[in-house]
Protein backbone atom coordinates (compact mmCIF):
# COMPACT_ATOMS: atom_id res chain seq x y z
CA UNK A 1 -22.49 -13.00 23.58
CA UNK A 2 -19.44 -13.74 26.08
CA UNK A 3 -16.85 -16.13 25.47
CA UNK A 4 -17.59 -19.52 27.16
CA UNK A 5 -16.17 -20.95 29.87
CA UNK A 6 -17.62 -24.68 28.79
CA UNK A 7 -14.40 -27.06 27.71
CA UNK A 8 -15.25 -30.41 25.48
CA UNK A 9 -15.03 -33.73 27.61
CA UNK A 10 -14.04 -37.32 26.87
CA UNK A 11 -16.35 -39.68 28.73
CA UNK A 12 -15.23 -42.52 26.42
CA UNK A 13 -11.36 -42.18 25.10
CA UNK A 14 -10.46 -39.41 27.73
CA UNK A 15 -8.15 -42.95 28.87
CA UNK A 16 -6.44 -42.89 25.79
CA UNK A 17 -2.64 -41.98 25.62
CA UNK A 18 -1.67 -38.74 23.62
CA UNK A 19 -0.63 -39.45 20.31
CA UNK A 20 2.46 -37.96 19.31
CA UNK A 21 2.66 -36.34 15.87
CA UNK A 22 4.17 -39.55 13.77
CA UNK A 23 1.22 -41.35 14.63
CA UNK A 24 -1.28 -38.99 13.04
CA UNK A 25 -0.21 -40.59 9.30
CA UNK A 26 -2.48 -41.32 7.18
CA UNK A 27 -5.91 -40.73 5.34
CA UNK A 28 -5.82 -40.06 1.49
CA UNK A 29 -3.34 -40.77 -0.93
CA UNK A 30 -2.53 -38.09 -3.32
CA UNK A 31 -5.09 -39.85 -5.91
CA UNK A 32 -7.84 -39.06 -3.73
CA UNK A 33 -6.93 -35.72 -3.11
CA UNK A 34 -6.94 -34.99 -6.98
CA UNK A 35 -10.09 -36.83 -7.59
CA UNK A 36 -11.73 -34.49 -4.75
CA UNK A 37 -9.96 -31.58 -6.96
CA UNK A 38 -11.70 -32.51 -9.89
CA UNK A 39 -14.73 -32.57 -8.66
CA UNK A 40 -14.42 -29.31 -6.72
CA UNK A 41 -13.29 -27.59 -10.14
CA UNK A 42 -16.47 -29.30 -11.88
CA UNK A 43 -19.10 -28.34 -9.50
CA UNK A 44 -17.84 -25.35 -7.87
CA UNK A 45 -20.75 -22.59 -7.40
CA UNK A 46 -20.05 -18.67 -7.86
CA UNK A 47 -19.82 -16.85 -4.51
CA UNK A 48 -19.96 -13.40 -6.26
CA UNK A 49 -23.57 -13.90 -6.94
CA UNK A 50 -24.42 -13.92 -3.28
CA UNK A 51 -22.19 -11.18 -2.80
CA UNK A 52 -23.38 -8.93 -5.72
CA UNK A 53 -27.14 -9.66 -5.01
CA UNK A 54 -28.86 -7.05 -4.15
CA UNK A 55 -30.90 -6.54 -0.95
CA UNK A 56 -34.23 -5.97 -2.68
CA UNK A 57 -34.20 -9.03 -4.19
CA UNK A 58 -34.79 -11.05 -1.36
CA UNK A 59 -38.22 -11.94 -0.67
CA UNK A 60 -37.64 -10.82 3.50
CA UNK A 61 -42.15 -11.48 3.34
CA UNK A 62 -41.27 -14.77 3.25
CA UNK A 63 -38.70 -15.27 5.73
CA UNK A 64 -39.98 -16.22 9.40
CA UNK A 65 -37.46 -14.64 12.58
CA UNK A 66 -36.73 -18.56 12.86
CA UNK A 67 -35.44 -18.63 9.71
CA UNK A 68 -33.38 -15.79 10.41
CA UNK A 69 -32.17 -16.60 13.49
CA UNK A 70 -31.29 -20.34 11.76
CA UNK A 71 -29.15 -18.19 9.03
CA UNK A 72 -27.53 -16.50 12.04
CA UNK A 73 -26.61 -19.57 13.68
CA UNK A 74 -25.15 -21.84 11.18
CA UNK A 75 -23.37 -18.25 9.94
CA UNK A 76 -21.62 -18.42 13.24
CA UNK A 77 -20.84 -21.87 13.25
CA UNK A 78 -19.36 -21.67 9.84
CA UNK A 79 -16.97 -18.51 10.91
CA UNK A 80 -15.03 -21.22 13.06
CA UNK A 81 -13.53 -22.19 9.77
CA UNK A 82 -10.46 -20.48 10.29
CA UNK A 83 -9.59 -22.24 14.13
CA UNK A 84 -10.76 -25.77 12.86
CA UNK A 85 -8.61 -25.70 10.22
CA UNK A 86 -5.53 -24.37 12.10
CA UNK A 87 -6.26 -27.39 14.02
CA UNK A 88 -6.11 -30.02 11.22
CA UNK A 89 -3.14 -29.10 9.87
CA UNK A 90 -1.19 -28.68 13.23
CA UNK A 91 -2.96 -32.06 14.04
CA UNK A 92 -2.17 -33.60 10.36
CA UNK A 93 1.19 -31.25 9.59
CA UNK A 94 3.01 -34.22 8.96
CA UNK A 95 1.01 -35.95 6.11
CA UNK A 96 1.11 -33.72 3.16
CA UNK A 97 -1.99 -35.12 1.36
CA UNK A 98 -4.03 -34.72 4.25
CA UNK A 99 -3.01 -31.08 4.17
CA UNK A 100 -3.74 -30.79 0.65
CA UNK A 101 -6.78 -31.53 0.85
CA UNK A 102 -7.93 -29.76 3.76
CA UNK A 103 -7.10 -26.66 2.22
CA UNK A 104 -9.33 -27.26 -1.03
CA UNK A 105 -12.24 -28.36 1.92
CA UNK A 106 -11.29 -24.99 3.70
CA UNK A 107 -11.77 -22.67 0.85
CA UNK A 108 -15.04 -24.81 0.07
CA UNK A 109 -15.91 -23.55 4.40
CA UNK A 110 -15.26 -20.44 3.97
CA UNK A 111 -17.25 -19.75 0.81
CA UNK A 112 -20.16 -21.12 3.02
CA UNK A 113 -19.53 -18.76 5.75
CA UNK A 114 -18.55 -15.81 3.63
CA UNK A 115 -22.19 -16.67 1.47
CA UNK A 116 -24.53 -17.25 5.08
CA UNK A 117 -22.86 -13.58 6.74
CA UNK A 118 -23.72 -11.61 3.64
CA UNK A 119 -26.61 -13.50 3.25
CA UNK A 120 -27.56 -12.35 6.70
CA UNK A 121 -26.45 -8.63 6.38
CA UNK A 122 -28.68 -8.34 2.67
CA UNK A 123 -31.43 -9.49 4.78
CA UNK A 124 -30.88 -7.38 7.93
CA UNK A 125 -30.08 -4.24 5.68
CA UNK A 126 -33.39 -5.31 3.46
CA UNK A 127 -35.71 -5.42 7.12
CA UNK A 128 -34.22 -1.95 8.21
CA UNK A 129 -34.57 0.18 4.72
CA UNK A 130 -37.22 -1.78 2.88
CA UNK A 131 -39.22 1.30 3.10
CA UNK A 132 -36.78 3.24 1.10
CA UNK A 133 -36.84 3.49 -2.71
CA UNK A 134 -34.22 3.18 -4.47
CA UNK A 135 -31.61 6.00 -4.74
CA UNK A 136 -34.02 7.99 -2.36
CA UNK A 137 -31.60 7.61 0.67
CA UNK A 138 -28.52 6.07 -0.24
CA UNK A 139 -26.64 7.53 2.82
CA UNK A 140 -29.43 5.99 4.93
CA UNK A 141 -28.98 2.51 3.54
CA UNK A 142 -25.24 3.05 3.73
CA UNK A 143 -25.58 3.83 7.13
CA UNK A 144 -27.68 0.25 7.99
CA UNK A 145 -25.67 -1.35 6.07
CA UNK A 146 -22.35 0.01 8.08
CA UNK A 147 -23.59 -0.91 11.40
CA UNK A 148 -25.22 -4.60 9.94
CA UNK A 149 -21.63 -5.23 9.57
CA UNK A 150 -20.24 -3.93 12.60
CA UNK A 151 -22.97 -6.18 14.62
CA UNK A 152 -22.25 -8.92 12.78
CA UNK A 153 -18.19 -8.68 13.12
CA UNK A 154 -18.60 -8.59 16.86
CA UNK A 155 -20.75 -12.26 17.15
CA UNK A 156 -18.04 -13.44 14.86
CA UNK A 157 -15.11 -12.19 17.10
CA UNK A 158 -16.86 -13.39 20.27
CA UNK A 159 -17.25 -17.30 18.47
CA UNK A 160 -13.26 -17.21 17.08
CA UNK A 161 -12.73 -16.28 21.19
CA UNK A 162 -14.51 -18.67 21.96
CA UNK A 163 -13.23 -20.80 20.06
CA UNK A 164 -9.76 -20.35 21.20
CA UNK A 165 -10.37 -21.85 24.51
CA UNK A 166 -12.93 -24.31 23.41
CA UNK A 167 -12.17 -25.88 19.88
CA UNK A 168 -9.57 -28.41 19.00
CA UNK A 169 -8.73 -31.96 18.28
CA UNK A 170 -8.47 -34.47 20.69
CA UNK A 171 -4.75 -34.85 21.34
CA UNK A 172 -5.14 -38.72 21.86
CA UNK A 173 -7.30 -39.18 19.23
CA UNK A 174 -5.56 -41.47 16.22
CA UNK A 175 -6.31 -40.07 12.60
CA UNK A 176 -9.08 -42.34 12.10
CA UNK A 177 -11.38 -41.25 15.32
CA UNK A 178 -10.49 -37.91 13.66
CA UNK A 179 -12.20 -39.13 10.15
CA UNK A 180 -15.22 -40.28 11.77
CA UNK A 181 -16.47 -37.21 13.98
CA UNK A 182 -15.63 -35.03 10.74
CA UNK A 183 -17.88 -37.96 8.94
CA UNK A 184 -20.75 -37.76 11.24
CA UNK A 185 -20.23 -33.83 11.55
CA UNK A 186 -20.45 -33.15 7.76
CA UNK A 187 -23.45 -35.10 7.37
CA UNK A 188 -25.74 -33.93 10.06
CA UNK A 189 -24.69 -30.53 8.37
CA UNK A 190 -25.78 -31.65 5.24
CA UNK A 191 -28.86 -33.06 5.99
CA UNK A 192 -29.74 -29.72 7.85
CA UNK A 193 -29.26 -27.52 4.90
CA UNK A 194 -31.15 -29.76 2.71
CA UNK A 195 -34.29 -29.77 4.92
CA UNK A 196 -34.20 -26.11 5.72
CA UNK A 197 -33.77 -25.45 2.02
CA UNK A 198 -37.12 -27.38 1.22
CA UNK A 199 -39.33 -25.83 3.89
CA UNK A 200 -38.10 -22.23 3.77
CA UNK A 201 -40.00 -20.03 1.73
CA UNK A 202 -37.51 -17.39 0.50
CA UNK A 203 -36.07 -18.75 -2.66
CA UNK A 204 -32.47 -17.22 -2.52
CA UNK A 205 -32.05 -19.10 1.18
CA UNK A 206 -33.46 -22.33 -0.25
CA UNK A 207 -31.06 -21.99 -3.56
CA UNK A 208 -28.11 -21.07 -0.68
CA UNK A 209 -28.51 -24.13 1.39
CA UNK A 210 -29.08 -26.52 -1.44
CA UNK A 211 -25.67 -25.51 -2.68
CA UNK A 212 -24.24 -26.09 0.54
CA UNK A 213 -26.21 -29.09 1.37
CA UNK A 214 -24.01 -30.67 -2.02
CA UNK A 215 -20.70 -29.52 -0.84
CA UNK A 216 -20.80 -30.80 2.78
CA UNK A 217 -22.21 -34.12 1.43
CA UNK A 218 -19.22 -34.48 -0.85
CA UNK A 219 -16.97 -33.73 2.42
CA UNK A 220 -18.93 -36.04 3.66
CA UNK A 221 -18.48 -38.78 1.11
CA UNK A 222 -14.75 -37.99 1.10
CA UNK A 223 -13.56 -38.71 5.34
CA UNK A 224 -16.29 -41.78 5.14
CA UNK A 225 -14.72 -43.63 2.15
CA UNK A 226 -11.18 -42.62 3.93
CA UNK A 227 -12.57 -44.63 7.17
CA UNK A 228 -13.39 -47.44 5.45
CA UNK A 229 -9.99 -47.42 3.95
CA UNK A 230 -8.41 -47.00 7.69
CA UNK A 231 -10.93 -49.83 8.87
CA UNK A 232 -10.25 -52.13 5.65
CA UNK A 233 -6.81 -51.81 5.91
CA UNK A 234 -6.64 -52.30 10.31
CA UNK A 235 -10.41 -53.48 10.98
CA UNK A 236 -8.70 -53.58 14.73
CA UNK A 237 -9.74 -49.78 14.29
CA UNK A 238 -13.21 -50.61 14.92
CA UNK A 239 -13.53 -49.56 18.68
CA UNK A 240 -11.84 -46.78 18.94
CA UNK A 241 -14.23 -45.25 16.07
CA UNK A 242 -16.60 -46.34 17.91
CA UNK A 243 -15.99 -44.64 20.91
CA UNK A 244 -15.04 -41.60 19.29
CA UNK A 245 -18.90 -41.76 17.83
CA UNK A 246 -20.41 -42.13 21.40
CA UNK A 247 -18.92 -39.04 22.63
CA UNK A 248 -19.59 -36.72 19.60
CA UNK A 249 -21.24 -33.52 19.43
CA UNK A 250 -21.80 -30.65 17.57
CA UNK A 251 -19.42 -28.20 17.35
CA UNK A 252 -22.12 -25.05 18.19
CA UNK A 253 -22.31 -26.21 21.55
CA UNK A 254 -18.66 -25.51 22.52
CA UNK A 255 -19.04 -22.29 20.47
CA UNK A 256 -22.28 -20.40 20.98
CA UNK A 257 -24.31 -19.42 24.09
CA UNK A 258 -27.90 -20.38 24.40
CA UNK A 259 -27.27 -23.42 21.78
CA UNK A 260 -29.91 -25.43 23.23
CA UNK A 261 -32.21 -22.89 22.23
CA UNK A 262 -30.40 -22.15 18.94
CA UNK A 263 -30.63 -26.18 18.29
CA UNK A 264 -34.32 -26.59 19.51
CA UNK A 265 -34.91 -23.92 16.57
CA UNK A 266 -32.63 -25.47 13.80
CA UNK A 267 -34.24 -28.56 14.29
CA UNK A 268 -37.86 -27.26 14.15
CA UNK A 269 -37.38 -25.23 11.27
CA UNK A 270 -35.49 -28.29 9.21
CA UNK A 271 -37.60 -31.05 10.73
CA UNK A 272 -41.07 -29.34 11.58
CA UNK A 273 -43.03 -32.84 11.54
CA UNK A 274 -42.50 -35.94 14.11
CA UNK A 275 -42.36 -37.90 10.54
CA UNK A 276 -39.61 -35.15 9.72
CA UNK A 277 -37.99 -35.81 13.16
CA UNK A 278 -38.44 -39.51 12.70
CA UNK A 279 -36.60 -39.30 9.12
CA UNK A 280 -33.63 -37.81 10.09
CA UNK A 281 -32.86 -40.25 13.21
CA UNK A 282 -33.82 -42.61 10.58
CA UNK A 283 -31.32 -41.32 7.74
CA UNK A 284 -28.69 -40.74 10.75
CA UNK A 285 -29.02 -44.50 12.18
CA UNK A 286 -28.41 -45.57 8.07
CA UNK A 287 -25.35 -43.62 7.76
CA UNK A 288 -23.82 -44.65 10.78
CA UNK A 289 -24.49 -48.75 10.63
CA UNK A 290 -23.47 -48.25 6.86
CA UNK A 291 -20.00 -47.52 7.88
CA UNK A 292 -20.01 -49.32 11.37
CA UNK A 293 -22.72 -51.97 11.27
CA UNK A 294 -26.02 -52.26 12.90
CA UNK A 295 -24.64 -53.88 16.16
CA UNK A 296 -21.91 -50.77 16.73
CA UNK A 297 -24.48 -48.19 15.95
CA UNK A 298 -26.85 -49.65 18.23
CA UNK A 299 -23.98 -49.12 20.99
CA UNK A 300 -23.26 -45.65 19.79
CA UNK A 301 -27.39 -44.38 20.62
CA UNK A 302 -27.66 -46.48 23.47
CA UNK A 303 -24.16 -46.39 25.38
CA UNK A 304 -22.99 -42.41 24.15
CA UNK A 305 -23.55 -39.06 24.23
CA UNK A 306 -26.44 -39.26 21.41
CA UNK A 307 -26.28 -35.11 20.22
CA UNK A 308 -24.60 -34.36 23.69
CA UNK A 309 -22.10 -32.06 22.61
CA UNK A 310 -19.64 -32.86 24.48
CA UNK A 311 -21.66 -32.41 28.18
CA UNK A 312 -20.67 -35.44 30.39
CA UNK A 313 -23.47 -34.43 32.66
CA UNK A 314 -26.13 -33.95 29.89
CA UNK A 315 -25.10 -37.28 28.66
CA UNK A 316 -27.80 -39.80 30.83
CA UNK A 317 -30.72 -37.31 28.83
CA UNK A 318 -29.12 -38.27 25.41
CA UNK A 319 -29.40 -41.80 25.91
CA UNK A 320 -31.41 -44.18 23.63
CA UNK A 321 -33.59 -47.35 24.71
CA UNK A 322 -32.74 -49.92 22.24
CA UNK A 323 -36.55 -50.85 21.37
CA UNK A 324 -37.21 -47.02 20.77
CA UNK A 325 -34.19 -47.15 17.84
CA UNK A 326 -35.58 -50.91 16.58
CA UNK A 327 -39.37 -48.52 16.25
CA UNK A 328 -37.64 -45.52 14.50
CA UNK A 329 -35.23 -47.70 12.06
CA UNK A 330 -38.40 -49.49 10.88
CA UNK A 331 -40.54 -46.56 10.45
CA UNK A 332 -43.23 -48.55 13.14
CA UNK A 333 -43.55 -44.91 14.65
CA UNK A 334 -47.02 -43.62 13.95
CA UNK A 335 -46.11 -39.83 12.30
């Protein structure tokens, strides 16, 4: 992997004035940054038991080289962590509850990177040395297990380079357009660990993902209820979240090379079925009028960059015809 040379576009708000740092106030109030406390402290999951498990107890049989390669992938993405955040609190450095709580949502990041890369290395190690018993070769397995790590390191340093040149905040975004790309970004990631969970075979993965299936949706739940404050308190908010919904994308894209192929595999292995496929547009689409209305996210799918990740010119692909959405959204769409 070699750093990209890709930058993020802004077909829609690329007009847009910079904001200057006193307009980036505010999201939460420090009430909702201790009720997203308490709820971290009450359902927070151990990340020593991923990093004490032992290699031979997972079931590598029943792990495919897609479901691997998935691991790999959202691994990667995850290892970002460190650059996104640096980016929220430069962005948000002048609202102190803001900052607060990103920190509790970075610690809850990282334990889902630190969890997928060790993950990945137990199962790595397991597919080199499964053929040695226990104690038999311990320098052997050491050995594997050394240059696992060193491989691994070196994808994460060439993402965080990449990431460097390719990763940040709009600087003319207001805090709100902010809110609702995180919104739409935690829940796609949620619903993608939650469907790779049920159709992967190897039980530790599917217990993994489930666990971070929860936390993302809980980010999730906390930037959308923090929009609706923005839009109930300035509904005059409305089109620029709008617009900041038609040109979002994925962060992999700006991040890792081959991503089309990495997301043609993510999205196999999580949605294996047209009826799967059909699902999630149909689960997205019911999010996003939720929080915007029906008539908005009609004009998100059928004016924006539907999944374009940021690619201006991939953008006439992405497009949706309005009577294929009306089909989808009312499940007319013969699985």
């Amino acid at each position: 992997m070699s750093k990209l040379a890709r930058r993020v576009s802004y077909p829609f708000t690329g007009e847009q004035p910079v904001l200057p740092p006193t307009g980036h106030l505010t999201v939460p109030s420090k009430d909702d940054v201790i009720a997203f406390y308490r709820t971290h402290e009450r359902v927070g999951w151990s990340l020593t038991e991923i990093l004490d498990l032992d290699w031979r107890d997972i079931r590598v049989d029943a792990l495919t080289q897609t479901d691997i390669d998935v691991v790999e992938t959202v691994m990667l993405v995850e290892s970002n962590n460190p650059d996104y955040v640096a980016n929220l609190i430069e962005y948000f450095k002048a609202d102190q509850d803001v900052c607060d709580f990103i920190m509790m949502w970075a610690i809850e990041e990282w334990k889902h990177y630190y969890a997928l890369r060790e993950y990945l290395a137990k199962v790595q190690i397991a597919l080199e040395a499964r053929d040695t018993s226990a104690g038999a070769d311990a320098d052997r397995v050491a050995a594997i297990e050394a240059a696992v790590q060193r491989a691994l390191g070196q994808k994460v340093g060439d993402v965080r380079e990449a990431s460097g040149e390719n990763w940040g905040i709009p600087a003319h975004y207001v805090p709100v357009q902010v809110v609702a790309s995180t919104t739409l970004q935690e829940f796609m990631t949620a619903e993608f660990y939650r469907h790779h969970a049920r159709h992967t075979q190897e039980p530790v993965l599917a217990k993994l993902e489930s666990l971070l299936a929860k936390d993302e949706t809980r980010h999730e739940m906390f930037y959308e209820q923090r929009m609706k404050d923005a839009l109930e308190a300035d509904p005059g908010l409305m089109p620029m979240i709008v617009e900041a919904l038609k040109e979002f994308g994925m962060p992999g894209a700006y991040l890792l090379e081959a991503y089309t192929a990495r997301q043609a595999a993510m999205e196999d292995a999580a949605y294996p079925t047209l009826a799967d496929k059909k699902g999630a547009f149909v689960a997205l689409f019911s999010k996003m009028e939720r929080i915007i209305g029906r008539e908005n996210a009609l004009r998100v799918f059928t004016e924006g960059n539907y999944m374009g990740d940021g690619d201006e010119g991939a953008a006439p692909k992405k497009k949706m015809r309005p009577e294929l959405i009306t089909r989808l959204i009312t499940r007319k769409l013969s699985a």
